[in-house]
N, C-alpha and C. Protein backbone atom coordinates (compact mmCIF):
# COMPACT_ATOMS: atom_id res chain seq x y z
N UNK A 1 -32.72 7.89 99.54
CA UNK A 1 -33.96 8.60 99.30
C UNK A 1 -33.83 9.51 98.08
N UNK A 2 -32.22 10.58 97.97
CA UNK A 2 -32.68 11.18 96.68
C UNK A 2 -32.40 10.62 95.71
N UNK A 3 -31.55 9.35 95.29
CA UNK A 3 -31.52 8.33 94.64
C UNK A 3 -32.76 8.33 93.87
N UNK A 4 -33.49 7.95 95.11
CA UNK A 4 -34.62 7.21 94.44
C UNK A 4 -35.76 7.82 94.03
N UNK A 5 -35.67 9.31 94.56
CA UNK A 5 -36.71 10.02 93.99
C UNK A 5 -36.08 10.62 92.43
N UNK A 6 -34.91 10.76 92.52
CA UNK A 6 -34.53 11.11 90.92
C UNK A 6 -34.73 9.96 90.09
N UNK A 7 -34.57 8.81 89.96
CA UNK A 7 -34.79 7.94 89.34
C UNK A 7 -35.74 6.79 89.34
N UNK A 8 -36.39 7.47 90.72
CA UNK A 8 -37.52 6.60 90.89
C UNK A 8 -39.05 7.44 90.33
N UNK A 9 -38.70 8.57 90.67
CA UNK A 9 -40.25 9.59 90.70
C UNK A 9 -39.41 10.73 89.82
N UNK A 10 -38.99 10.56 88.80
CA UNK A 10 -38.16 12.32 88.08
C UNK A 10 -39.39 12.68 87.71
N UNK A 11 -40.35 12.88 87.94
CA UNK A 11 -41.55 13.91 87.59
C UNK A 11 -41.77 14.52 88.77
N UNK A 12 -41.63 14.01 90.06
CA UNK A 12 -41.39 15.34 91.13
C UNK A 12 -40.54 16.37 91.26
N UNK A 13 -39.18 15.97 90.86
CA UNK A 13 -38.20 16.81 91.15
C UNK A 13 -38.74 18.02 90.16
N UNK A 14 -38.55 17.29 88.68
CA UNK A 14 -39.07 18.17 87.40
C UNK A 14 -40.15 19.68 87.69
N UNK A 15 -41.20 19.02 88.41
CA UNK A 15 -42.45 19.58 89.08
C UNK A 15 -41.79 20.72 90.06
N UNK A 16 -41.43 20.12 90.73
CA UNK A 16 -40.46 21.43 92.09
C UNK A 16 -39.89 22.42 91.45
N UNK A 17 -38.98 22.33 90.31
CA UNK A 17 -38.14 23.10 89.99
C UNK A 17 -38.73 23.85 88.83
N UNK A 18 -39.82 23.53 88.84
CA UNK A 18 -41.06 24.36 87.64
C UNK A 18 -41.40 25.79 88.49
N UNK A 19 -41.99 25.17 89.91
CA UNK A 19 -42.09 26.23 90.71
C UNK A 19 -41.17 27.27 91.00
N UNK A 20 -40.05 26.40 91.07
CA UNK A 20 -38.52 27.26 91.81
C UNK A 20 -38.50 28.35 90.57
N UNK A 21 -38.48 27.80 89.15
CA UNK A 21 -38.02 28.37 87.96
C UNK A 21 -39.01 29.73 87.90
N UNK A 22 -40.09 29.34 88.21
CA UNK A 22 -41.20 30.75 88.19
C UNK A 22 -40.89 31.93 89.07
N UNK A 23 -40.46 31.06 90.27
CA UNK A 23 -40.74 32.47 91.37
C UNK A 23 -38.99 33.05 90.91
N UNK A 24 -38.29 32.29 90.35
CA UNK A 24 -37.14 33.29 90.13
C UNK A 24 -37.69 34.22 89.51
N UNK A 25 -38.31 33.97 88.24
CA UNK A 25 -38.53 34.80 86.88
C UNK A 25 -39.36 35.66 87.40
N UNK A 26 -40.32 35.68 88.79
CA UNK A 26 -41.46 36.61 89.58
C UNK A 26 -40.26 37.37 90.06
N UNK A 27 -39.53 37.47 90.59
CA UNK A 27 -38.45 37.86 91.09
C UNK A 27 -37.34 39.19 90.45
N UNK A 28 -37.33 38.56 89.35
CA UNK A 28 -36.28 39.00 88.26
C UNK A 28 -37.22 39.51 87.33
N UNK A 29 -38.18 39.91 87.39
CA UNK A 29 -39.14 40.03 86.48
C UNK A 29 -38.98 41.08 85.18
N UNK A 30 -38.04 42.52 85.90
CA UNK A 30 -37.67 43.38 85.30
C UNK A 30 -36.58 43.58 84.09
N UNK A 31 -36.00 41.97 84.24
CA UNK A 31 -34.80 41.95 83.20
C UNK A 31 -34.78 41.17 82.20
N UNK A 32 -34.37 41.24 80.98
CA UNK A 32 -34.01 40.77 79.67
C UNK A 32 -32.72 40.30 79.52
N UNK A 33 -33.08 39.11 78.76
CA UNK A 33 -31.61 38.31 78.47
C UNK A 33 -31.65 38.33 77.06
N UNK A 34 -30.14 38.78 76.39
CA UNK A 34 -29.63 38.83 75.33
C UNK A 34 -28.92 38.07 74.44
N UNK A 35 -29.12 37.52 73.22
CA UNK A 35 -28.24 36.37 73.24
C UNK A 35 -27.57 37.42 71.09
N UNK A 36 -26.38 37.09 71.21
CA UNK A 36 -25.97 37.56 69.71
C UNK A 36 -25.28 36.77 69.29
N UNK A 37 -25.75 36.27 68.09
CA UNK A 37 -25.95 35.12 67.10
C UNK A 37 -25.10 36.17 65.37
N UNK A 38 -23.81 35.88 65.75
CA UNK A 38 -23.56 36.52 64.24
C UNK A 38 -23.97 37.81 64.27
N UNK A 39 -24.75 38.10 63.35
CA UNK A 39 -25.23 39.29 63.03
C UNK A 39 -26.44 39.21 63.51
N UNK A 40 -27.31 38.48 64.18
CA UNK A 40 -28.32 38.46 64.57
C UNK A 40 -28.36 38.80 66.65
N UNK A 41 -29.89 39.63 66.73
CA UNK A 41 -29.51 40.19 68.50
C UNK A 41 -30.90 39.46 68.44
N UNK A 42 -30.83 38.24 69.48
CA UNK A 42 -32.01 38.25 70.11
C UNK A 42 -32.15 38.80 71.66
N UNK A 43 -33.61 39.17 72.24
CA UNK A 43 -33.73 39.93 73.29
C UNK A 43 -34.87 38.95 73.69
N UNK A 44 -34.74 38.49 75.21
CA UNK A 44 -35.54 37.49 75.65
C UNK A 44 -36.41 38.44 76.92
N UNK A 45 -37.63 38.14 77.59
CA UNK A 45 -37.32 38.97 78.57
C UNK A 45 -37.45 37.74 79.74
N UNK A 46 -37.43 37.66 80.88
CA UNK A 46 -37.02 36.15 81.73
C UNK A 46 -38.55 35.60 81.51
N UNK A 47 -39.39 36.28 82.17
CA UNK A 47 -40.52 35.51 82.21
C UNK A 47 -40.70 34.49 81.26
N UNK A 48 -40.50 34.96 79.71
CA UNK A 48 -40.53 34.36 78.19
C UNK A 48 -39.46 33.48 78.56
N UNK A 49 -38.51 33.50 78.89
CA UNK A 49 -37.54 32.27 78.89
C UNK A 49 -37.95 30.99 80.09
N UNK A 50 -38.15 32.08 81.12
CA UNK A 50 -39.05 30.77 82.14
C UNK A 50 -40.16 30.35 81.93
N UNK A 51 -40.76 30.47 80.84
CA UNK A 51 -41.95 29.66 80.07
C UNK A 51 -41.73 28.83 79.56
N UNK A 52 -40.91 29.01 78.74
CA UNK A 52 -39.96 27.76 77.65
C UNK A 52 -39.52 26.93 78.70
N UNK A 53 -38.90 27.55 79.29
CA UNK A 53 -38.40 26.30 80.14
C UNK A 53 -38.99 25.82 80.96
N UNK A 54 -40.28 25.98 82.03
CA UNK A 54 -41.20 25.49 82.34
C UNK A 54 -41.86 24.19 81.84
N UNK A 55 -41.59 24.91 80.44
CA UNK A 55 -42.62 23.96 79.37
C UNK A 55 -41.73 22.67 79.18
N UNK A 56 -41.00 23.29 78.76
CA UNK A 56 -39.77 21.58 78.68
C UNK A 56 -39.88 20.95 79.73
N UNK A 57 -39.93 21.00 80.98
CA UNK A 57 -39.50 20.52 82.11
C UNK A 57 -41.05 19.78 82.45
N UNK A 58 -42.40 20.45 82.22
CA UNK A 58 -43.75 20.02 82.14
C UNK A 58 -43.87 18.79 81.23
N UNK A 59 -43.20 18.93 79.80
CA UNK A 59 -43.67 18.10 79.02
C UNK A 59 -42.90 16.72 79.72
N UNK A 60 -41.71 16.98 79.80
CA UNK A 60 -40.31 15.65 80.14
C UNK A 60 -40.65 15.21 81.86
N UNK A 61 -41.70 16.02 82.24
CA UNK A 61 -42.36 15.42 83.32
C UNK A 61 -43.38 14.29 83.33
N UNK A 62 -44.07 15.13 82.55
CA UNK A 62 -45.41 14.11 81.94
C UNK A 62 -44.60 13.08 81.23
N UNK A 63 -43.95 13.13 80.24
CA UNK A 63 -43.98 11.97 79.54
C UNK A 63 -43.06 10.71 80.47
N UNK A 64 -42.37 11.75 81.66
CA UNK A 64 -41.71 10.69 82.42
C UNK A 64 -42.84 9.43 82.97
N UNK A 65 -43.99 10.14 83.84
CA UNK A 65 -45.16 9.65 84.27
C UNK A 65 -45.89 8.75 83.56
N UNK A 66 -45.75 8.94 82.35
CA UNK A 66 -46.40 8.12 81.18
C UNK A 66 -45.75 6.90 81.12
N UNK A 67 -44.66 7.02 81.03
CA UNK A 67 -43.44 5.74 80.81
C UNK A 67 -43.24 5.14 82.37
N UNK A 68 -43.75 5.33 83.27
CA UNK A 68 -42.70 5.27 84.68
C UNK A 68 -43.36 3.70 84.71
N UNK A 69 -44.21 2.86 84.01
CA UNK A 69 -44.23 1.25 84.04
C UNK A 69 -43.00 0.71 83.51
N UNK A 70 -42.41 1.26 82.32
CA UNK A 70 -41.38 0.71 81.92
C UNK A 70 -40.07 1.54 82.41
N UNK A 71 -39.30 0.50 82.46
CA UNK A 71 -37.43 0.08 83.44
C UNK A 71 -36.30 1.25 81.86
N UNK A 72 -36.09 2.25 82.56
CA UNK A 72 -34.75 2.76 81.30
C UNK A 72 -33.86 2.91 82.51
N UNK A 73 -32.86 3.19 81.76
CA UNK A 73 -31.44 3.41 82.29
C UNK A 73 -31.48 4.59 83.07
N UNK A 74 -31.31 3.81 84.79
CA UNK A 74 -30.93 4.83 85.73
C UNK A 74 -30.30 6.23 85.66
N UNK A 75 -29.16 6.16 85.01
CA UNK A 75 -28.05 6.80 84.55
C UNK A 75 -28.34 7.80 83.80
N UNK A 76 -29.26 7.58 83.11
CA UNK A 76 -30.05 8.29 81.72
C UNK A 76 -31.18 9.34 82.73
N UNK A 77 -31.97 8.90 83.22
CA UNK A 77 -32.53 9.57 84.14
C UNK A 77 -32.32 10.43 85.43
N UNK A 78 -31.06 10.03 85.77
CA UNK A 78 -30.15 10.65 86.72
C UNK A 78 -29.71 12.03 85.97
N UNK A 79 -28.99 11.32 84.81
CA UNK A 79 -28.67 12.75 84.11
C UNK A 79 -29.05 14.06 83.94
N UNK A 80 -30.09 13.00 83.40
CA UNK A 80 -31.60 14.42 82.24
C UNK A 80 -31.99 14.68 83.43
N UNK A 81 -32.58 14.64 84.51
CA UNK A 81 -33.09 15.18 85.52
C UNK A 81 -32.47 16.13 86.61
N UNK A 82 -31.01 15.96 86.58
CA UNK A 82 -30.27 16.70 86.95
C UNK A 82 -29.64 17.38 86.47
N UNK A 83 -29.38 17.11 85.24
CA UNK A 83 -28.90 18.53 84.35
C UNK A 83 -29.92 19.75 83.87
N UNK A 84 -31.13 18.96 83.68
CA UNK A 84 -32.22 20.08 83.44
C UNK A 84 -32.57 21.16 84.52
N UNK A 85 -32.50 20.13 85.74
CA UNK A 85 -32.95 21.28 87.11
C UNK A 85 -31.80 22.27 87.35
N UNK A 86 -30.45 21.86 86.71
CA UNK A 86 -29.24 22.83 87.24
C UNK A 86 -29.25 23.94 86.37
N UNK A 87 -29.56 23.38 85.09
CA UNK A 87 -29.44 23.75 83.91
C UNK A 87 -30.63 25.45 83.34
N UNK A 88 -31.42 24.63 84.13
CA UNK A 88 -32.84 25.81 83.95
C UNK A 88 -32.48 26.98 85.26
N UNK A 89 -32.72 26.32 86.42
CA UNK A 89 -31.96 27.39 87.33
C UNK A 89 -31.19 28.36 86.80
N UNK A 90 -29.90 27.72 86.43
CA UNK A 90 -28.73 28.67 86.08
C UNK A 90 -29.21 29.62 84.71
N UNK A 91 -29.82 29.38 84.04
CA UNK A 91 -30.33 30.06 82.88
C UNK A 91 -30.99 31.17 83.75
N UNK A 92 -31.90 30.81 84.21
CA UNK A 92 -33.02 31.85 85.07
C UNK A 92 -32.45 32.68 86.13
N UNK A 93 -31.34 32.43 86.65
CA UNK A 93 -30.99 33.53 87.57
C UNK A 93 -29.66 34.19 86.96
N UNK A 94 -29.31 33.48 85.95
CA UNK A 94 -27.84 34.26 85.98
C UNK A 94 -28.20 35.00 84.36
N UNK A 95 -29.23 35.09 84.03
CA UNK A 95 -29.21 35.91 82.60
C UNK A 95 -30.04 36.70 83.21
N UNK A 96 -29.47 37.95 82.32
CA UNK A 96 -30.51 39.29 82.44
C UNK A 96 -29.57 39.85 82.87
N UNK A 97 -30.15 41.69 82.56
CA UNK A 97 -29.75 42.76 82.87
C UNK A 97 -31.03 44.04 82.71
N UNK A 98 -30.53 45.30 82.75
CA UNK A 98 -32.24 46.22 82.98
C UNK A 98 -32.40 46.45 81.07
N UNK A 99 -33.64 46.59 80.89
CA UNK A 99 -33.74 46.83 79.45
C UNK A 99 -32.60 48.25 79.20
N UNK A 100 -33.25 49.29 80.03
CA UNK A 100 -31.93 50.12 79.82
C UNK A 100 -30.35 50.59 79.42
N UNK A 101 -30.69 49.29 80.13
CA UNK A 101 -28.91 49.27 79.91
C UNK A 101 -28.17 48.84 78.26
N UNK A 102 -28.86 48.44 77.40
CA UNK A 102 -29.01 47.85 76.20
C UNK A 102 -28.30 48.77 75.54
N UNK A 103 -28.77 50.14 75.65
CA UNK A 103 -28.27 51.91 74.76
C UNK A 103 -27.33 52.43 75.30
N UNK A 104 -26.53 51.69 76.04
CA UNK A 104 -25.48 52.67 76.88
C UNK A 104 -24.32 52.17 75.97
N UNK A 105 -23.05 53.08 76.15
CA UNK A 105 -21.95 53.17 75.53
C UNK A 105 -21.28 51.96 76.71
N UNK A 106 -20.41 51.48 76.14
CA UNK A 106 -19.69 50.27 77.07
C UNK A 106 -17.82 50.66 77.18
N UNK A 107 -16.84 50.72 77.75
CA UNK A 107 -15.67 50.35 77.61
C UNK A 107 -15.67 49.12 77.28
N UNK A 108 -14.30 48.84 77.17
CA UNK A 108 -13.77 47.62 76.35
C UNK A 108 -14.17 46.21 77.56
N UNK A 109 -14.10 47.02 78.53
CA UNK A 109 -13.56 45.99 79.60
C UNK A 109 -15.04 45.68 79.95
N UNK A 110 -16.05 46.67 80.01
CA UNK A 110 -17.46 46.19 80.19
C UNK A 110 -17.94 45.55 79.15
N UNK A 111 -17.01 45.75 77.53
CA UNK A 111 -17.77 45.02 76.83
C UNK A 111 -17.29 43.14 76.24
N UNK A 112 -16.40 42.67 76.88
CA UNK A 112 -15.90 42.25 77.36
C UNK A 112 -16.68 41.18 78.40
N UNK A 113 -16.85 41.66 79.42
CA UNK A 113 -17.51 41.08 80.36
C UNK A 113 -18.78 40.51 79.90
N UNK A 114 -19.80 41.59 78.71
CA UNK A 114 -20.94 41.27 78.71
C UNK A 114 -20.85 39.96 77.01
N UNK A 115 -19.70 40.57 76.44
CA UNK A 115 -19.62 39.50 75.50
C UNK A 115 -19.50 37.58 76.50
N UNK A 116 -18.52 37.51 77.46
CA UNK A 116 -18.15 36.20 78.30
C UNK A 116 -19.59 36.08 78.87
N UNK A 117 -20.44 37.01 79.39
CA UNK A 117 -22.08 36.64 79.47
C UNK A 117 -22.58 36.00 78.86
N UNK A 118 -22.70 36.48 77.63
CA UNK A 118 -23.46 36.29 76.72
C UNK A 118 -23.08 34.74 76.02
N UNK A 119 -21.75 34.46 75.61
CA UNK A 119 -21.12 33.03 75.81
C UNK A 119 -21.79 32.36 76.60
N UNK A 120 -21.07 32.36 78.12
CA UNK A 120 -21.98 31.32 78.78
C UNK A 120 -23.49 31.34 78.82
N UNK A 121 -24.01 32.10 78.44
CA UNK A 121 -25.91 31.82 78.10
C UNK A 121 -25.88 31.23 77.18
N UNK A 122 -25.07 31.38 75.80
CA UNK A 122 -25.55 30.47 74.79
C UNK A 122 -24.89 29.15 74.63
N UNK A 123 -23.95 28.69 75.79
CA UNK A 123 -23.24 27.30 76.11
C UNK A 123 -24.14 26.69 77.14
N UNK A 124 -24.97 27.51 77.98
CA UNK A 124 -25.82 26.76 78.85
C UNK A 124 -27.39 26.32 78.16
N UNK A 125 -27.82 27.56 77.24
CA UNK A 125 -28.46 27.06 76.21
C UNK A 125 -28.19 25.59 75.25
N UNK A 126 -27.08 25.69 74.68
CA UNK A 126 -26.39 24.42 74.12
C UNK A 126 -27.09 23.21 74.93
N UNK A 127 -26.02 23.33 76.21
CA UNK A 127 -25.84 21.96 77.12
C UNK A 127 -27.63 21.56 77.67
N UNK A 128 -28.57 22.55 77.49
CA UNK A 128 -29.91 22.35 77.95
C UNK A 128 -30.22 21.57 76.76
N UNK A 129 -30.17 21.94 75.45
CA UNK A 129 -30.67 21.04 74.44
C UNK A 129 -29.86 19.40 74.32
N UNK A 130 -28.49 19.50 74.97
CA UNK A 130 -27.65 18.22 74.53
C UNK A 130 -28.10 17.37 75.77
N UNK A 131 -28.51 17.94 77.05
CA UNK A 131 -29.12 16.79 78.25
C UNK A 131 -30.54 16.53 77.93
N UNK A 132 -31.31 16.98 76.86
CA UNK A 132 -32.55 16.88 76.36
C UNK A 132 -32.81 15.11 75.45
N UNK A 133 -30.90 15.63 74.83
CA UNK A 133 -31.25 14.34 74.03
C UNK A 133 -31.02 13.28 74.59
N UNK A 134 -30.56 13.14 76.40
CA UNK A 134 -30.59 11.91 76.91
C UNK A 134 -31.70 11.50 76.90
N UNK A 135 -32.66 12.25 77.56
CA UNK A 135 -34.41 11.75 78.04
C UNK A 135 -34.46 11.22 76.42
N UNK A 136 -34.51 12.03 75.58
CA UNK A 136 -34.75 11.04 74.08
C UNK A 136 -34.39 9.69 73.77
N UNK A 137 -32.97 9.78 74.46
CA UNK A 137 -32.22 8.17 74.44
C UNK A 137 -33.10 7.39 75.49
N UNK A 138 -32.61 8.22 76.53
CA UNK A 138 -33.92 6.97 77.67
C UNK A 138 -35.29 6.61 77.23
N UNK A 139 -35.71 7.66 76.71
CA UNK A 139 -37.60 6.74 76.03
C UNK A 139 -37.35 6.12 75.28
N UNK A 140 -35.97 6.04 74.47
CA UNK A 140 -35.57 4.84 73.29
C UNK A 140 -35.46 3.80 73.85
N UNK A 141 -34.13 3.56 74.93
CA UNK A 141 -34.23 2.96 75.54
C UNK A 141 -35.41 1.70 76.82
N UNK A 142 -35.98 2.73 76.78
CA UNK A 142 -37.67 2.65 77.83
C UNK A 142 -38.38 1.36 76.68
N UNK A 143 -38.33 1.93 75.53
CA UNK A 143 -38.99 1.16 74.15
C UNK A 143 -38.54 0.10 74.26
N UNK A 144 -37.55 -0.10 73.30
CA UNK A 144 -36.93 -1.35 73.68
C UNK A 144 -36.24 -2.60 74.85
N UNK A 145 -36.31 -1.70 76.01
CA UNK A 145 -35.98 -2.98 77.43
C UNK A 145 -38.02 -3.31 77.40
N UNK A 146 -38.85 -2.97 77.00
CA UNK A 146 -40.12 -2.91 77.35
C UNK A 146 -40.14 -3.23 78.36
């Protein structure tokens, strides 16, 4: 059964975890995620990030629905559908902290901690765009098995 709803129907799962992704961000509503890029600070606040990602997960829904006459690679769809739902989750509950906390003085060891944060947000960021480019391969794929 979940076989077959991931690779049979991946626009439901997609759909579910749109919801799941919101009521975290309803949830968490109060916190901002930080990401530092070089010399550059970006400041996200969740809701704004669970939009984006909403949106990805809306569009790669629909276009699943669009395509679901034509046969792609199980495997491909297994993937992208399961890496996105783990993938968005984990973004949405495990980033953030209070805006406050942004101006405070840090020890080494807190700063530290929030630098290995901040890493894994922008490696889970990464890995969200690199399981993106399966669904790309699978509608390639989708194309050509017609």
């Amino acid at each position: 059964m979940r076989n077959n709803l991931i690779t049979g129907k991946p626009w439901l799962p997609l759909l579910l975890t749109c919801s799941i992704v919101a009521l975290i961000a309803w949830i968490r509503r109060g916190l901002v995620a930080d990401v530092q890029l070089y010399d550059t600070y970006f400041v996200f606040e969740i809701h704004l990030l669970a939009g984006i990602l909403i949106t990805i997960m809306l569009v790669t829904s629909l276009l699943y629905r669009l395509t679901s006459r034509r046969n792609g690679l199980r495997q491909l769809t297994a993937a992208h559908v399961l890496g996105t739902i783990g993938l968005a989750i984990y973004i949405v509950s495990s980033a953030g902290h209070a805006p406050e906390q942004a101006n405070i003085t840090m020890s080494f060891a807190e700063y530290k901690a929030w630098q290995d944060a901040n890493a894994r947000f922008a490696m889970a960021l990464v890995a969200l765009g690199s399981v993106q480019m399966l669904f790309v391969a699978n509608l390639i794929a989708k194309w050509v098995k017609g």
